[in-house]
C-alpha atoms as a PDB file:
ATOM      1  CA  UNK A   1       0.000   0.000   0.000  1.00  0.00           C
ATOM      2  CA  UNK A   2       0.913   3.377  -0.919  1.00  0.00           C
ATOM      3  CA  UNK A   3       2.012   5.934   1.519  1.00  0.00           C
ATOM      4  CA  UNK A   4       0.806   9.686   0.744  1.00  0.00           C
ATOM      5  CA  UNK A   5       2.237  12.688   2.225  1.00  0.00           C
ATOM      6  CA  UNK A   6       0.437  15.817   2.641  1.00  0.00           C
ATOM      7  CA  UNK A   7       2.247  19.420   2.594  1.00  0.00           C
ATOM      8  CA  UNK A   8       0.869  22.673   4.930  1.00  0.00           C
ATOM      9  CA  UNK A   9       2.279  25.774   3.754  1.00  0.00           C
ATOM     10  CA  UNK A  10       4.962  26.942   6.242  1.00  0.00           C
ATOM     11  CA  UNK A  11       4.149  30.047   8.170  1.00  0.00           C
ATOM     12  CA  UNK A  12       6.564  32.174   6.533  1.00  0.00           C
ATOM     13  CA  UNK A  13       4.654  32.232   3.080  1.00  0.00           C
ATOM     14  CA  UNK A  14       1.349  33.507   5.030  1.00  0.00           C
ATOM     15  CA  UNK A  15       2.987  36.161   6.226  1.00  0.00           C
ATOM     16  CA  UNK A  16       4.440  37.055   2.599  1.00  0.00           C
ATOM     17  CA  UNK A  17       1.262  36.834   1.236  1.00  0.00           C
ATOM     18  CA  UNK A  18      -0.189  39.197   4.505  1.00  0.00           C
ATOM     19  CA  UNK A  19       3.080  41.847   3.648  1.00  0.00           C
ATOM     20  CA  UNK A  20       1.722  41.821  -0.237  1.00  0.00           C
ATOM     21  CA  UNK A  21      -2.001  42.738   0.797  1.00  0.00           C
ATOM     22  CA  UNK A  22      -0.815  45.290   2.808  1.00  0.00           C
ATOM     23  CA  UNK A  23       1.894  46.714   0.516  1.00  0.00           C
ATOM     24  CA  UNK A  24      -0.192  47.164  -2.264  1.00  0.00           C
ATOM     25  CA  UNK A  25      -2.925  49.632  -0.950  1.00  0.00           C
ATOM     26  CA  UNK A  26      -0.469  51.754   0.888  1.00  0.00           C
ATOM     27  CA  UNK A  27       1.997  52.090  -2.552  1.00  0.00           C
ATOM     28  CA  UNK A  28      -1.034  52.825  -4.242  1.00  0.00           C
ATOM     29  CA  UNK A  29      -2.288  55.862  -1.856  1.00  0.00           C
ATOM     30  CA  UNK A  30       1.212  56.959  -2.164  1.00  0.00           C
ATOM     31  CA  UNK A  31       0.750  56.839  -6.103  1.00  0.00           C
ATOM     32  CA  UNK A  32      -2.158  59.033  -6.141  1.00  0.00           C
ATOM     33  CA  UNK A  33      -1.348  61.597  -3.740  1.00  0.00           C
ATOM     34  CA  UNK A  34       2.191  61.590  -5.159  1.00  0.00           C
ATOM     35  CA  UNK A  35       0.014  62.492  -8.238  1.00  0.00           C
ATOM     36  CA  UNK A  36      -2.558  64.646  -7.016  1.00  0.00           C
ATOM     37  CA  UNK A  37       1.043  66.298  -5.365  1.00  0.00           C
ATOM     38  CA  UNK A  38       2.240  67.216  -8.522  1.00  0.00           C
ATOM     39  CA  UNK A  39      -1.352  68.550 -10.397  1.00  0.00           C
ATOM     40  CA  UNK A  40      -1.339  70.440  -7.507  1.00  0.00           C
ATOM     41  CA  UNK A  41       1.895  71.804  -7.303  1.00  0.00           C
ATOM     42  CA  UNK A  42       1.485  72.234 -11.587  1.00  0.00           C
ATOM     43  CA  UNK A  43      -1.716  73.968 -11.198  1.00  0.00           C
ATOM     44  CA  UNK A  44       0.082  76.728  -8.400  1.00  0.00           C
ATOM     45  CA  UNK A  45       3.462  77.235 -10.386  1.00  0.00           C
ATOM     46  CA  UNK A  46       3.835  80.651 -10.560  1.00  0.00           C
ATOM     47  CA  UNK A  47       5.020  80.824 -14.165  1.00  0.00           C
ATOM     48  CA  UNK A  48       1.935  78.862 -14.917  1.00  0.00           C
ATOM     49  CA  UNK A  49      -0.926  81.460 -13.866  1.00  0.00           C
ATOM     50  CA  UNK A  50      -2.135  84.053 -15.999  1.00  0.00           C
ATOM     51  CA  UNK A  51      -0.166  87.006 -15.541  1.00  0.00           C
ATOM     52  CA  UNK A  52      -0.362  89.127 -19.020  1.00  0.00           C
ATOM     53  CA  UNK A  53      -3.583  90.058 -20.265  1.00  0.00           C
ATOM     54  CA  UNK A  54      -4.025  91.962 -23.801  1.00  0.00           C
ATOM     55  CA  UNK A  55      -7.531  93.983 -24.069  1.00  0.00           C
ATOM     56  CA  UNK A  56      -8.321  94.579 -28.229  1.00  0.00           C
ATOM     57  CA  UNK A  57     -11.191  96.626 -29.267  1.00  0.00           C
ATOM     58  CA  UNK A  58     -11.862  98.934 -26.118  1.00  0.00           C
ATOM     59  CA  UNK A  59     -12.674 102.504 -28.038  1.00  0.00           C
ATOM     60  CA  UNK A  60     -15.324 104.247 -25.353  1.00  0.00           C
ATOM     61  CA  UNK A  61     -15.368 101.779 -22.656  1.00  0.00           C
ATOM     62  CA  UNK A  62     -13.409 102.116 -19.198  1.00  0.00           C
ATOM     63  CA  UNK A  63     -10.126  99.886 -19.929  1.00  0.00           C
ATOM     64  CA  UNK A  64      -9.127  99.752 -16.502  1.00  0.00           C
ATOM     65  CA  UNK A  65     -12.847  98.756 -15.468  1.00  0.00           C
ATOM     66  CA  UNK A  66     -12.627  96.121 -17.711  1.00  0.00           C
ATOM     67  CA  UNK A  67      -8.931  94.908 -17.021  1.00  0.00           C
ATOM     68  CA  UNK A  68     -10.352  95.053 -12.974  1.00  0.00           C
ATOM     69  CA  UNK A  69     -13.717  92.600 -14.190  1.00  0.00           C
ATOM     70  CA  UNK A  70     -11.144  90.007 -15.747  1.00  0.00           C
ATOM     71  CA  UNK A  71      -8.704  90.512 -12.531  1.00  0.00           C
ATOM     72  CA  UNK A  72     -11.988  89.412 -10.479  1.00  0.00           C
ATOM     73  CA  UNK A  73     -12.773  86.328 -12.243  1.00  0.00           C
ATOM     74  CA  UNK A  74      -9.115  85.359 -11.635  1.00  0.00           C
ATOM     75  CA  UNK A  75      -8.725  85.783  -7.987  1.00  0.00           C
ATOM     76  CA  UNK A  76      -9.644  83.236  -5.653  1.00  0.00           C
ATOM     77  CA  UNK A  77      -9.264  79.338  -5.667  1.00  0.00           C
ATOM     78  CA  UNK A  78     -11.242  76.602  -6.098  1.00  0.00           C
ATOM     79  CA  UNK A  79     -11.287  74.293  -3.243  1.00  0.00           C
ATOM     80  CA  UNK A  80      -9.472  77.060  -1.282  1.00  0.00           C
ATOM     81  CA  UNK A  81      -5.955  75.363  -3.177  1.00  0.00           C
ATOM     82  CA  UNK A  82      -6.941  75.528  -6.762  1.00  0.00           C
ATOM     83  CA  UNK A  83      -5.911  78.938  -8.010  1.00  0.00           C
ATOM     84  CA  UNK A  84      -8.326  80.339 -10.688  1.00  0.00           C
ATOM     85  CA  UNK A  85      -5.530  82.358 -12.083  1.00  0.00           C
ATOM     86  CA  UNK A  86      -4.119  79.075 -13.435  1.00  0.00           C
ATOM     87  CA  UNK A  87      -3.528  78.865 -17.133  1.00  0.00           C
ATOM     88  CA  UNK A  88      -5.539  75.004 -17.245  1.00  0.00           C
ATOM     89  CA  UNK A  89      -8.001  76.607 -14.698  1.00  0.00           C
ATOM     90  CA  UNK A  90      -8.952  79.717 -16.056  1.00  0.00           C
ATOM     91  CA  UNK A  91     -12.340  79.434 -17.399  1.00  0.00           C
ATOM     92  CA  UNK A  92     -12.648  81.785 -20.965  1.00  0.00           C
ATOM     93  CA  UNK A  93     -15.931  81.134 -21.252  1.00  0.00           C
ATOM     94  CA  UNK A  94     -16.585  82.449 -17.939  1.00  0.00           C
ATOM     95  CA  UNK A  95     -14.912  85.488 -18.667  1.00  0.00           C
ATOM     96  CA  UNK A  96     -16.157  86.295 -22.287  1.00  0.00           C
ATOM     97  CA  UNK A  97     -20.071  86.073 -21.056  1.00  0.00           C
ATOM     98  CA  UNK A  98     -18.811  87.698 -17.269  1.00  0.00           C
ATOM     99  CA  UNK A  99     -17.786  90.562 -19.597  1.00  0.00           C
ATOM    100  CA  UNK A 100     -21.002  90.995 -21.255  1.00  0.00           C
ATOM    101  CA  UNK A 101     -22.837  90.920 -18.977  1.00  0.00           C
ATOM    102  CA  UNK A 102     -21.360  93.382 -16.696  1.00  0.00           C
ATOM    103  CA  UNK A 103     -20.829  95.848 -19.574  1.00  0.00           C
ATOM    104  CA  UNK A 104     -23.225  95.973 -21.868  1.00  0.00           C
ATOM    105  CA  UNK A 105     -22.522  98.311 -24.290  1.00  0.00           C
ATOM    106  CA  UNK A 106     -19.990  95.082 -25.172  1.00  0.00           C
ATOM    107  CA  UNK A 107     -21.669  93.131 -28.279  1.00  0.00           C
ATOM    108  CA  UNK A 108     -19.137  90.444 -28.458  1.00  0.00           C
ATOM    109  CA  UNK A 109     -16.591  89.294 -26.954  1.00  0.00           C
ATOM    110  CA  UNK A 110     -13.881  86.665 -27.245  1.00  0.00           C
ATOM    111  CA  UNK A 111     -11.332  85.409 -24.509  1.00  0.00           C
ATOM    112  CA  UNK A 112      -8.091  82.876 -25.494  1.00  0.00           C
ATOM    113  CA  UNK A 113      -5.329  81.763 -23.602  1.00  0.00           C
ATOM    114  CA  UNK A 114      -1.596  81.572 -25.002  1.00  0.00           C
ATOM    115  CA  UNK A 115       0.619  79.364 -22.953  1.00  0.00           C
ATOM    116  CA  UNK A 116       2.007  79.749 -20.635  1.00  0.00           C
ATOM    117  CA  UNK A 117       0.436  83.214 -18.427  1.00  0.00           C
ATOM    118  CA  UNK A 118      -1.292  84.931 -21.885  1.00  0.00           C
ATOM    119  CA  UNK A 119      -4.956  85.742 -21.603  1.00  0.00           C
ATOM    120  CA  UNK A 120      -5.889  87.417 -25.019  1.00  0.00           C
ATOM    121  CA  UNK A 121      -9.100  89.431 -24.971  1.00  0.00           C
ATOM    122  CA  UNK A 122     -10.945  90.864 -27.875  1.00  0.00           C
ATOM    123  CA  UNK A 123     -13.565  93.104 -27.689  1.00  0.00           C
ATOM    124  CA  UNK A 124     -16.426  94.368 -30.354  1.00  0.00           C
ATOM    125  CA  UNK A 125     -18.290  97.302 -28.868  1.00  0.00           C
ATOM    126  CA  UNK A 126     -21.945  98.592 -29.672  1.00  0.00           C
ATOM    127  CA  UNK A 127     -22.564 100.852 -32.734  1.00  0.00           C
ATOM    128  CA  UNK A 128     -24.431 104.048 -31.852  1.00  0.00           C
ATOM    129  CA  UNK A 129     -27.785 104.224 -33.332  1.00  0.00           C
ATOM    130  CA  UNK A 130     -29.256 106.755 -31.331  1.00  0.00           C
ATOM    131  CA  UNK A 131     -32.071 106.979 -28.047  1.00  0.00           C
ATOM    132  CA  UNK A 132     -34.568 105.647 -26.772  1.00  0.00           C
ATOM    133  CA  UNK A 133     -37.227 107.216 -24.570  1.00  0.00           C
ATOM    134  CA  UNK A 134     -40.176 104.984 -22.574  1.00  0.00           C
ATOM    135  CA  UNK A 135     -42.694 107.910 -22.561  1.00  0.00           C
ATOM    136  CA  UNK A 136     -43.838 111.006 -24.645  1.00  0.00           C
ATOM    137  CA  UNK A 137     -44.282 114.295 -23.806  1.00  0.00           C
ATOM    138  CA  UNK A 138     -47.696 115.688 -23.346  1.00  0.00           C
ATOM    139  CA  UNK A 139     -46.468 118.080 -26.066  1.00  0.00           C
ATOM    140  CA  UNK A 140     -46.061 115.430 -28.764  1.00  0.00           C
ATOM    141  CA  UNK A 141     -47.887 115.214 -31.824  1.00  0.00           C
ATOM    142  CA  UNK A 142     -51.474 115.202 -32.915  1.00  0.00           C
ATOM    143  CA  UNK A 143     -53.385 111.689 -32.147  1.00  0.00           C
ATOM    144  CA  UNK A 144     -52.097 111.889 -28.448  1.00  0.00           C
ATOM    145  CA  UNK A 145     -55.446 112.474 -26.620  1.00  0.00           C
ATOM    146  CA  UNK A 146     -54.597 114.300 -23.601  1.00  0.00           C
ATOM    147  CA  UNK A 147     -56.011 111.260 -21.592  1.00  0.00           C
ATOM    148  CA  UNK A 148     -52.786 108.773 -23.200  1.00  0.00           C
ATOM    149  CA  UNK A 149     -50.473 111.114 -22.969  1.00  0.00           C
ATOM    150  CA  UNK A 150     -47.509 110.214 -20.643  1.00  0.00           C
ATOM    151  CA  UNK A 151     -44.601 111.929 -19.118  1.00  0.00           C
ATOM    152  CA  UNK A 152     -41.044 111.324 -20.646  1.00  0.00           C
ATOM    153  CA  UNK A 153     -39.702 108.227 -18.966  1.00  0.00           C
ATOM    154  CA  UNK A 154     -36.101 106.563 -18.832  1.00  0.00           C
ATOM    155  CA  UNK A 155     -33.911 106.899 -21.712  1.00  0.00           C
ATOM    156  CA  UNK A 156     -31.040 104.593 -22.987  1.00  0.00           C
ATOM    157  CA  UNK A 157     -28.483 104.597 -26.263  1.00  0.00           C
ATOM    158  CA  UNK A 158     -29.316 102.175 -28.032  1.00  0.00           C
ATOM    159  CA  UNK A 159     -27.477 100.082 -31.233  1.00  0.00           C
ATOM    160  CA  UNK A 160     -28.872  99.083 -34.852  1.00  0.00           C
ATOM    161  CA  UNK A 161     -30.693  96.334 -33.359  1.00  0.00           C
ATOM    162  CA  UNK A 162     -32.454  98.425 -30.684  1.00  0.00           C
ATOM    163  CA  UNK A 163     -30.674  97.025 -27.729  1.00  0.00           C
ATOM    164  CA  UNK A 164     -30.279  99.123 -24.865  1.00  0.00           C
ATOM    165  CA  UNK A 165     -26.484  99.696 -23.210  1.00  0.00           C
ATOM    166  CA  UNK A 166     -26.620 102.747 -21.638  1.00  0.00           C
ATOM    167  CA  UNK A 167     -28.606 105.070 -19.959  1.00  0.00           C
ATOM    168  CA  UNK A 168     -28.779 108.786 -21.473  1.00  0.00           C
ATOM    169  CA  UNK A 169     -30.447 112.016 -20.736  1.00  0.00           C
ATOM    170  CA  UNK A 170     -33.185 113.005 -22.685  1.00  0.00           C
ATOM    171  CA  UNK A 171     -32.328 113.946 -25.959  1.00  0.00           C
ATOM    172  CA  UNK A 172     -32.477 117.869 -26.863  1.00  0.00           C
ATOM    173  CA  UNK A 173     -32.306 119.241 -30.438  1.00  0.00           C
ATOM    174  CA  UNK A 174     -32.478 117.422 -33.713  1.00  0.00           C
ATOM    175  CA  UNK A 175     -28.765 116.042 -33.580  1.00  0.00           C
ATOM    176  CA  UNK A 176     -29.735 112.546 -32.003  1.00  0.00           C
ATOM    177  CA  UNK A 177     -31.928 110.661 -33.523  1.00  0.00           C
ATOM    178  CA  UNK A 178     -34.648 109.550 -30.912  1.00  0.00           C
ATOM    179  CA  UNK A 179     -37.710 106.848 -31.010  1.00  0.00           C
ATOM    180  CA  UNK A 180     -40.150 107.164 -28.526  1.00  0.00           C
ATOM    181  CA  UNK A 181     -42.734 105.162 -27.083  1.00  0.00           C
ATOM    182  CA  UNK A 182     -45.976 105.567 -24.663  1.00  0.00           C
ATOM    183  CA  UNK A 183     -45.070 101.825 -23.158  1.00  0.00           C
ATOM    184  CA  UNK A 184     -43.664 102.731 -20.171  1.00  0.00           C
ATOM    185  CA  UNK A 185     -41.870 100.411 -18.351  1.00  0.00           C
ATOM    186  CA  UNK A 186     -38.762  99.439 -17.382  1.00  0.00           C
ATOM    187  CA  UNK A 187     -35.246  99.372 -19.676  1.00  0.00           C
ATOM    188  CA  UNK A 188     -33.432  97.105 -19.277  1.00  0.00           C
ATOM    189  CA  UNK A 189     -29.234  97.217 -20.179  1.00  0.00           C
ATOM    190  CA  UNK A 190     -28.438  94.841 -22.712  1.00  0.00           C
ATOM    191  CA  UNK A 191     -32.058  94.002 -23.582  1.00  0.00           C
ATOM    192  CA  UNK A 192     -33.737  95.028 -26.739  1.00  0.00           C
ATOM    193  CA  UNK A 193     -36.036  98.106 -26.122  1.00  0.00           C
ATOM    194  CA  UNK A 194     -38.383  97.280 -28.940  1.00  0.00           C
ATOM    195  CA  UNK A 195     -39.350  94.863 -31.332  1.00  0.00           C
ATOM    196  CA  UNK A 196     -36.683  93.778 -33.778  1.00  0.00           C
ATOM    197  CA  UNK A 197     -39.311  94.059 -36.406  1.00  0.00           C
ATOM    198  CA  UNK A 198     -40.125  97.702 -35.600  1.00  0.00           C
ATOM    199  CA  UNK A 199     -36.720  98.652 -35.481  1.00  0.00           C
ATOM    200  CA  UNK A 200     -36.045  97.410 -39.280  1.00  0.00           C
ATOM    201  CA  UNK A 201     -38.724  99.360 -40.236  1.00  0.00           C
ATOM    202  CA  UNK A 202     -37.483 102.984 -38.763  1.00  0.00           C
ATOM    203  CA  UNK A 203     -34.074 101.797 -39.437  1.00  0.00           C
ATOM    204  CA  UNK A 204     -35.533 101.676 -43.296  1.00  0.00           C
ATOM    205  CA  UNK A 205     -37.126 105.160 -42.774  1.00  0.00           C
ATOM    206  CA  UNK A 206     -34.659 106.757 -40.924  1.00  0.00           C
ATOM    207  CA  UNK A 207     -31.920 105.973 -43.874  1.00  0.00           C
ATOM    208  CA  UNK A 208     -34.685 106.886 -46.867  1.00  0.00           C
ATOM    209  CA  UNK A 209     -36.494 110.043 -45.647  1.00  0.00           C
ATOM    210  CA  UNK A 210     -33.353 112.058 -45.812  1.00  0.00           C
ATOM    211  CA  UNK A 211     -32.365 110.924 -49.165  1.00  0.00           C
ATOM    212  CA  UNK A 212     -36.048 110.521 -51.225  1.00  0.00           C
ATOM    213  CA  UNK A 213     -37.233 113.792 -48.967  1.00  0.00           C
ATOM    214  CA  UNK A 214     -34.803 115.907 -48.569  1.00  0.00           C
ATOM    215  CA  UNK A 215     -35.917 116.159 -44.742  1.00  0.00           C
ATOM    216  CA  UNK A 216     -34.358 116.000 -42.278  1.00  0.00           C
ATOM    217  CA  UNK A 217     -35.379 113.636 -39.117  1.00  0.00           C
ATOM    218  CA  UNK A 218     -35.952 114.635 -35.624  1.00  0.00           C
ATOM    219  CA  UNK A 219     -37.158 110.777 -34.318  1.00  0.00           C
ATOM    220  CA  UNK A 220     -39.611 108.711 -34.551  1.00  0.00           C
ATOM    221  CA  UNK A 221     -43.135 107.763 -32.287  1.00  0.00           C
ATOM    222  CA  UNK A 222     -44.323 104.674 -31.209  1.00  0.00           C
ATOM    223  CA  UNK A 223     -48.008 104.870 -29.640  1.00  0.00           C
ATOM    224  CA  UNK A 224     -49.186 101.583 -28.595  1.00  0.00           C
ATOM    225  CA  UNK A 225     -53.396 101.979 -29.168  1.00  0.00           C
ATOM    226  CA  UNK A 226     -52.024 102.441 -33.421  1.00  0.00           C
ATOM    227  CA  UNK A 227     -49.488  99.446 -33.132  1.00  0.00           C
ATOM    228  CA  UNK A 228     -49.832  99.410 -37.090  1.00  0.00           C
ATOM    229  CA  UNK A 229     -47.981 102.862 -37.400  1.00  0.00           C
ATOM    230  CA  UNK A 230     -44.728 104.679 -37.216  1.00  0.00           C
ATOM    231  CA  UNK A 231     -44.824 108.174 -36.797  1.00  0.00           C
ATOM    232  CA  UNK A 232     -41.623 110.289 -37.947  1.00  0.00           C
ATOM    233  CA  UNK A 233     -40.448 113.762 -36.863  1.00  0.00           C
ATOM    234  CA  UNK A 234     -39.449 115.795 -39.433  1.00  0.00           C
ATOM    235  CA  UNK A 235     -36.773 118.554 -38.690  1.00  0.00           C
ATOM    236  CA  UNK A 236     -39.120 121.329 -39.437  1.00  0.00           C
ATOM    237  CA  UNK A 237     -42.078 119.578 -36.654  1.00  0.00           C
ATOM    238  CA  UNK A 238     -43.893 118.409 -38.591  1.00  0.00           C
ATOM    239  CA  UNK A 239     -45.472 114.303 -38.147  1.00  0.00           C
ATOM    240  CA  UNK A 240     -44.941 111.627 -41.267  1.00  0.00           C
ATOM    241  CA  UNK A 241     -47.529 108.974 -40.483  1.00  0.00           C
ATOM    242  CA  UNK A 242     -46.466 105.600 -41.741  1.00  0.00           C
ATOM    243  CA  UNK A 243     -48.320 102.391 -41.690  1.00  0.00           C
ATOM    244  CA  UNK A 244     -45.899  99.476 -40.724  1.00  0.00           C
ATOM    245  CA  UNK A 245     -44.916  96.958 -43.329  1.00  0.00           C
ATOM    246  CA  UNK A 246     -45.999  99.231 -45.997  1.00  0.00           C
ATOM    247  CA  UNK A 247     -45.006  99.958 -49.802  1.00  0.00           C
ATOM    248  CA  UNK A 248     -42.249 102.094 -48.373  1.00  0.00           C
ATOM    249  CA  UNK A 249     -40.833 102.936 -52.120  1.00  0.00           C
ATOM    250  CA  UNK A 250     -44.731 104.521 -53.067  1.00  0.00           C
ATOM    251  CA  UNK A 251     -45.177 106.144 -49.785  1.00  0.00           C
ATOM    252  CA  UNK A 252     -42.064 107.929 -50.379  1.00  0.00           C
ATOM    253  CA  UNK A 253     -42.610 108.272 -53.331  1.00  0.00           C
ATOM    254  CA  UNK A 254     -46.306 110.453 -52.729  1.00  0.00           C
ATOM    255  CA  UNK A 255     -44.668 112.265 -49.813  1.00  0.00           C
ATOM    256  CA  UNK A 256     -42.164 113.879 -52.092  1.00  0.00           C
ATOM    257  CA  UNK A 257     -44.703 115.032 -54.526  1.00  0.00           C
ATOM    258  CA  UNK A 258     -47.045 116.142 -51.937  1.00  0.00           C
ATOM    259  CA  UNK A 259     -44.019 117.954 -50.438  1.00  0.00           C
ATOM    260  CA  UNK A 260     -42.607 119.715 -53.841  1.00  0.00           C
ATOM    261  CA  UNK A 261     -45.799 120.540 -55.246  1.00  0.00           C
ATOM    262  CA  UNK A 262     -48.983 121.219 -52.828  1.00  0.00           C
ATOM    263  CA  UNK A 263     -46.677 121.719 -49.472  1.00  0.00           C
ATOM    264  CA  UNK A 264     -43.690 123.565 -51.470  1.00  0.00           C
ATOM    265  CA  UNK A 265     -42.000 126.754 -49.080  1.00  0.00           C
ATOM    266  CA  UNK A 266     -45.200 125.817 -45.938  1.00  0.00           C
ATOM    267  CA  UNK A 267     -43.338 122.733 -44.149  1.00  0.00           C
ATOM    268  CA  UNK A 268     -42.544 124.734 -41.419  1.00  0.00           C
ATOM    269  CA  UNK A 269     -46.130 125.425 -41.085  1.00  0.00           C
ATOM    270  CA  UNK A 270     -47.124 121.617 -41.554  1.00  0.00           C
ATOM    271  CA  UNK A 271     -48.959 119.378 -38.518  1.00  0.00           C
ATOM    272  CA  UNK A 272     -48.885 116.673 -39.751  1.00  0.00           C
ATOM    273  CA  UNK A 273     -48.981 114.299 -42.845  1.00  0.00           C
ATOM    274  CA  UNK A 274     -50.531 110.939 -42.882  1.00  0.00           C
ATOM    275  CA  UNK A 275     -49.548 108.497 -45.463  1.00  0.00           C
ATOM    276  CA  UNK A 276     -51.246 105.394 -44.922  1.00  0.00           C
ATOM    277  CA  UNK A 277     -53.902 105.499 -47.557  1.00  0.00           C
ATOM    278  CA  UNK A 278     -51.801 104.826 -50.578  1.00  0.00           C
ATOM    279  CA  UNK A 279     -52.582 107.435 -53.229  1.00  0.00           C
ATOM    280  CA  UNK A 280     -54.752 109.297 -51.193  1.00  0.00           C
ATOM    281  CA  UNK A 281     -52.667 112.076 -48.636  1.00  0.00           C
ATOM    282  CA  UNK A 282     -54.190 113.780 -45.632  1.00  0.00           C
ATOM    283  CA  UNK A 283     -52.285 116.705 -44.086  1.00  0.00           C
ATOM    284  CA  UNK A 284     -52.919 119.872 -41.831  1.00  0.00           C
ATOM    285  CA  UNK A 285     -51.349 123.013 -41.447  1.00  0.00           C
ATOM    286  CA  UNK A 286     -50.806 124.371 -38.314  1.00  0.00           C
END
């Protein structure tokens, strides 16, 4: 009969084994903090945080405003050890819609970092259209009943596209072109102040009066019972009534003939004109 031996493992290779399991955890917290060390110690290197910042397109706005805005949104850390100054940290996008929305006569803006501390920012800056008034004068034209008349409200520069980026006084003279409106209400900065839709339209009037007329333009009026018209100020007083979406080529078109042949040498003493019968011209003299 066959004798069989049987082997135990020897105490020694437990204990290997034990020395292993415990090894492995303990190199591999060394591993990651060793790691998480050197992100760290990347993310705080002084030459690595963004040190040089290059402002392109500032023309009216306050540079060193704008230069203090972008310091802001680097200052600080994340975590209380992540520096937001850091070149891998410092969020662009952040900035660019920071910026706009803290100045908003900005209209766009762009924000790119140059390795290894170069924060480039470019700047495009509202076009001056002219102002915009919530409220009309009791004063103002002829279909203002004295009962819908309102005082003159807030006023605001605004840009080709009718958005608002600045608060201004009301305007005097006939230098600035103005639009008002009986909507009162509050302006917003960096908001449109009217309808995109109306704004094309005196936009297309503003630039084709002059030049088809030969008169000048005061502003315009916006009087919300008649949302269907436009009402221009002429530089000599007198009101152009327009009906929105209109033939703008005729209207013009039967303005200047009513102007050079019944009206002639009297537009100073002209009301009013309304034009939103086609052919057929009403207008009062004063």
């Amino acid at each position: 009969m066959k004798s069989r031996i049987f082997y135990t493992p020897s105490g020694g290779a437990k204990k290997q084994r034990g020395l292993r399991t415990m090894i492995f955890p303990i190199a591999l917290s060394a591993t990651v903090l060793l790691i998480c060390g050197g992100v760290i110690f990347a993310l705080r290197e002084p030459r690595l945080q963004i040190r040089n910042i290059t402002l392109r397109g500032i023309k009216t706005l306050d540079e060193r405003a704008v230069r203090d805005e972008i310091s802001a949104r680097l200052t600080g850390a994340r975590f209380y050890v992540l520096p937001r100054s850091s070149f891998f940290l410092a969020d662009t996008a952040a900035i660019a819609s920071g910026l706009k929305h803290d100045f908003s006569r900005i209209r766009d803006v762009t924000a790119v970092k140059n390795f290894p501390d170069k924060l480039d920012i470019s700047v495009t800056e509202r076009i001056f259209w002219g102002v915009f008034c919530d409220g009309l004068a009791a004063s103002s034209t002829p279909a203002c009943p004295h009962t819908q008349c309102l005082g003159v409200g807030a006023c605001v520069y605004i840009d080709p596209e009718a958005i608002a980026y600045e608060h201004a006084p009301e305007p005097q003279g006939k230098l600035i072109l103005s639009i008002r409106s009986d909507a009162v209400g509050d302006i917003a900065l960096g908001a449109s102040a009217l309808d995109p839709a109306v704004m094309g339209e005196i936009r297309n009037l503003a630039e084709r009066i002059p030049a088809e007329t030969g008169s000048a333009l005061a502003g315009f009026e916006l009087h919300s019972r008649v949302p269907s018209e436009i009402r221009a100020v002429a530089g000599e007083g007198f009101t152009m009534i327009f009906k929105r979406e209109d033939d703008y080529t005729a209207t013009l078109r039967v303005l200047k003939r009513v102007l050079d042949g019944e009206i002639k040498d009297r537009r100073s003493r002209m009301d009013y004109i309304d034009l939103r019968f086609g052919n057929k011209v009403f207008y009062k003299l004063k």
